[in-house]
C-alpha atoms as a PDB file:
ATOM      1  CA  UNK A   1     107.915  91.327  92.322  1.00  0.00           C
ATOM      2  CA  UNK A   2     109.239  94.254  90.718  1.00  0.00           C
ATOM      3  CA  UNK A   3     107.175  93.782  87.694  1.00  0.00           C
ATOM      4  CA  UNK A   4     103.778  93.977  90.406  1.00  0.00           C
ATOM      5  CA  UNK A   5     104.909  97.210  92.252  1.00  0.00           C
ATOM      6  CA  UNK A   6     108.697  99.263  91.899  1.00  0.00           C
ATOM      7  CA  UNK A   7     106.877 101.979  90.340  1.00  0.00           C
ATOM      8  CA  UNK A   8     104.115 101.980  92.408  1.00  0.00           C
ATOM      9  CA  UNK A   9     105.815 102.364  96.100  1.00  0.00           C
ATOM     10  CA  UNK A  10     108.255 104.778  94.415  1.00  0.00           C
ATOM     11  CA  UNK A  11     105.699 106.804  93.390  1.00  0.00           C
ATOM     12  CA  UNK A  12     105.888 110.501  94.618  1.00  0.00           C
ATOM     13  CA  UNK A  13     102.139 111.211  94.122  1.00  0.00           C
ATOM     14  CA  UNK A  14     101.791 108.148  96.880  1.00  0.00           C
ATOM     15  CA  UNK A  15      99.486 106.169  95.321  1.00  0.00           C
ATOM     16  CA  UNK A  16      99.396 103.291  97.934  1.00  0.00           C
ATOM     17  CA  UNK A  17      95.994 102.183  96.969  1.00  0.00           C
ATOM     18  CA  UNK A  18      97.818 100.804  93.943  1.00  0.00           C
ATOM     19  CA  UNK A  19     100.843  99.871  95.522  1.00  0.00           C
ATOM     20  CA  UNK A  20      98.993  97.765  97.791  1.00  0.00           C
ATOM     21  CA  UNK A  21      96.497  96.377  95.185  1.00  0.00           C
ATOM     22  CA  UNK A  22      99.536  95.072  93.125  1.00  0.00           C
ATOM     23  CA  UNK A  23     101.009  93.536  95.991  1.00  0.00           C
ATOM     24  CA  UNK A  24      98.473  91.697  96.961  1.00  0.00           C
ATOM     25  CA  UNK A  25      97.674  90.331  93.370  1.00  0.00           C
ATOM     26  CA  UNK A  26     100.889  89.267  93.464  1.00  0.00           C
ATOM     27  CA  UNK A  27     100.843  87.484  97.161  1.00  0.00           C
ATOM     28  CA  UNK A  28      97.623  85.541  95.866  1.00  0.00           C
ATOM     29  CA  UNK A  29      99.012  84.558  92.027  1.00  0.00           C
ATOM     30  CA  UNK A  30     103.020  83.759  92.708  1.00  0.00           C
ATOM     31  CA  UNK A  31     105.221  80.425  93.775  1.00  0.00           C
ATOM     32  CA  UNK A  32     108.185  82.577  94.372  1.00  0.00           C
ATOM     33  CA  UNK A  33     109.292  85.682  96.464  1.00  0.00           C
ATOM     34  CA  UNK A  34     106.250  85.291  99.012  1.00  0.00           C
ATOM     35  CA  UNK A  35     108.539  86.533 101.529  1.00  0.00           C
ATOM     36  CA  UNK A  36     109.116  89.792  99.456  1.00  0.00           C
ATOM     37  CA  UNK A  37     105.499  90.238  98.858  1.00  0.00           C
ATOM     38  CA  UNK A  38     104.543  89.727 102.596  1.00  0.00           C
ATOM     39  CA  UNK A  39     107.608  92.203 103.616  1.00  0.00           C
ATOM     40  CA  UNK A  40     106.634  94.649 100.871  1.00  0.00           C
ATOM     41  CA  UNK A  41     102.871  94.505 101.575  1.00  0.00           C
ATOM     42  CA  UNK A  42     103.792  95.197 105.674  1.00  0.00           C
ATOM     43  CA  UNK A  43     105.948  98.513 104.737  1.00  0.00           C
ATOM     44  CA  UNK A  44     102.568  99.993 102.639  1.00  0.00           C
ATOM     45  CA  UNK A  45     100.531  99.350 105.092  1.00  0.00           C
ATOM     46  CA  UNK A  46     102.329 101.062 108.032  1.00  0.00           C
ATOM     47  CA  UNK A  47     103.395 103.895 105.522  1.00  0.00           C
ATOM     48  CA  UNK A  48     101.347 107.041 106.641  1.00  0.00           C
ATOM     49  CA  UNK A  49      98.875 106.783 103.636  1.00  0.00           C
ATOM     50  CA  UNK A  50      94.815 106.131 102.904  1.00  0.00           C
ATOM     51  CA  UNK A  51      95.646 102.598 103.280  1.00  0.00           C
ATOM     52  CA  UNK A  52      97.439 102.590 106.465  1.00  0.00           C
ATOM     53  CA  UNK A  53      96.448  99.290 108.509  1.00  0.00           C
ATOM     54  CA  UNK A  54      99.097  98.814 111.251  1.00  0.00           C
ATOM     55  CA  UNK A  55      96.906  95.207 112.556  1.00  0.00           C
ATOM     56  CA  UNK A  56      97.315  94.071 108.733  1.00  0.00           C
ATOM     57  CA  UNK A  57     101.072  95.456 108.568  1.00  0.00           C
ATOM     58  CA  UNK A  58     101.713  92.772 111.926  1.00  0.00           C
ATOM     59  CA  UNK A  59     100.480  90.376 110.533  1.00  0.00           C
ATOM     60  CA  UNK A  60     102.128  90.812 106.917  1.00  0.00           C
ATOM     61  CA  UNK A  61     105.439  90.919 108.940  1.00  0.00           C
ATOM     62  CA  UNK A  62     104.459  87.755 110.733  1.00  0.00           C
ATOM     63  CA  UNK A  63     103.770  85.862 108.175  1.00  0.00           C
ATOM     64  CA  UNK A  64     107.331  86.365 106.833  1.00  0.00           C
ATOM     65  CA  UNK A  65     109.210  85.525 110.351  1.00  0.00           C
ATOM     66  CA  UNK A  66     106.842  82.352 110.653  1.00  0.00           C
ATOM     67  CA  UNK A  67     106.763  80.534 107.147  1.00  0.00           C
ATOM     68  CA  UNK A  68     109.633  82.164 105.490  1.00  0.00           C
ATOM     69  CA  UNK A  69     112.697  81.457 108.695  1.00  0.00           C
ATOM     70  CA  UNK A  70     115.291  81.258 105.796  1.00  0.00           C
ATOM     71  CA  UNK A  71     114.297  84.033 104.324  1.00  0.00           C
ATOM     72  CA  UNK A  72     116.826  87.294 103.781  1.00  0.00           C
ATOM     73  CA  UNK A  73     114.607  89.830 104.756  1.00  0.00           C
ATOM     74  CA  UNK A  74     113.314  87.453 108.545  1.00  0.00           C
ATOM     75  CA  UNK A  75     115.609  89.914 110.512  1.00  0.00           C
ATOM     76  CA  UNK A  76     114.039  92.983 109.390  1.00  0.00           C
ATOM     77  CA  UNK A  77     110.145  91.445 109.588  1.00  0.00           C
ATOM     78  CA  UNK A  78     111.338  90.337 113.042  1.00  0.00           C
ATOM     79  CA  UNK A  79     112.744  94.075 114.327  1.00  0.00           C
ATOM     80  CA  UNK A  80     109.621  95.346 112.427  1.00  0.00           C
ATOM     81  CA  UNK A  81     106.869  92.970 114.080  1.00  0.00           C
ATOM     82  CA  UNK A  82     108.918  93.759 117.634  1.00  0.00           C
ATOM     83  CA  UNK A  83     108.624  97.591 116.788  1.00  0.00           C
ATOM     84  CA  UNK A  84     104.881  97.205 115.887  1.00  0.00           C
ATOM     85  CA  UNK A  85     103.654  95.418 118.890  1.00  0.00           C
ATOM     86  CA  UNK A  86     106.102  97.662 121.203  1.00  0.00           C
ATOM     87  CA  UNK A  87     104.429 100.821 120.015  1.00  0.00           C
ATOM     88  CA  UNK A  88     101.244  99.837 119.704  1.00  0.00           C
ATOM     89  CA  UNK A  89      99.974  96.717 121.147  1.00  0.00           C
ATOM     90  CA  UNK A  90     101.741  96.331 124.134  1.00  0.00           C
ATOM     91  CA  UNK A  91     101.187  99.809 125.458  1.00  0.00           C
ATOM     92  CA  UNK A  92     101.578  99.833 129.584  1.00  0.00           C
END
């Protein structure tokens, strides 16, 4: 995964669209680290950038907390998917 986007999302000049164009290559061509990619892709797209998709952040962080349970980073999709839908979903 680092290979597909480290110097991408660390980029100052915040070039998310390809950030998130590397990420998703990598989602739709690797066996390993799906949970990574599906965390990863989440955090670009609720960064404040052109490619900002909060509905397609959800369901990024979904993905990991419903086929990747085991996974190290489920606790932090979890709090993120919670935050998400809190804020701005389940407005009252």
């Amino acid at each position: 995964i680092d290979g597909y986007v480290s110097e991408s999302v660390s980029d100052e000049n915040g070039e998310f669209e390809m950030a998130l164009d590397c990420i998703n290559k990598f989602v739709e061509n690797s066996n390993t680290k799906l949970d990574e990619g599906y965390f990863l892709r989440g955090q670009i797209l609720e960064a404040v950038s052109n490619v900002r998709d909060i509905k397609e952040a959800l369901h990024s962080y979904s993905t990991v907390t419903s086929s990747f349970p085991q996974s190290p980073l489920y606790e932090q999709a979890l709090a993120r998917e919670k935050y998400i839908k809190r804020l701005y979903f389940n407005i009252r």
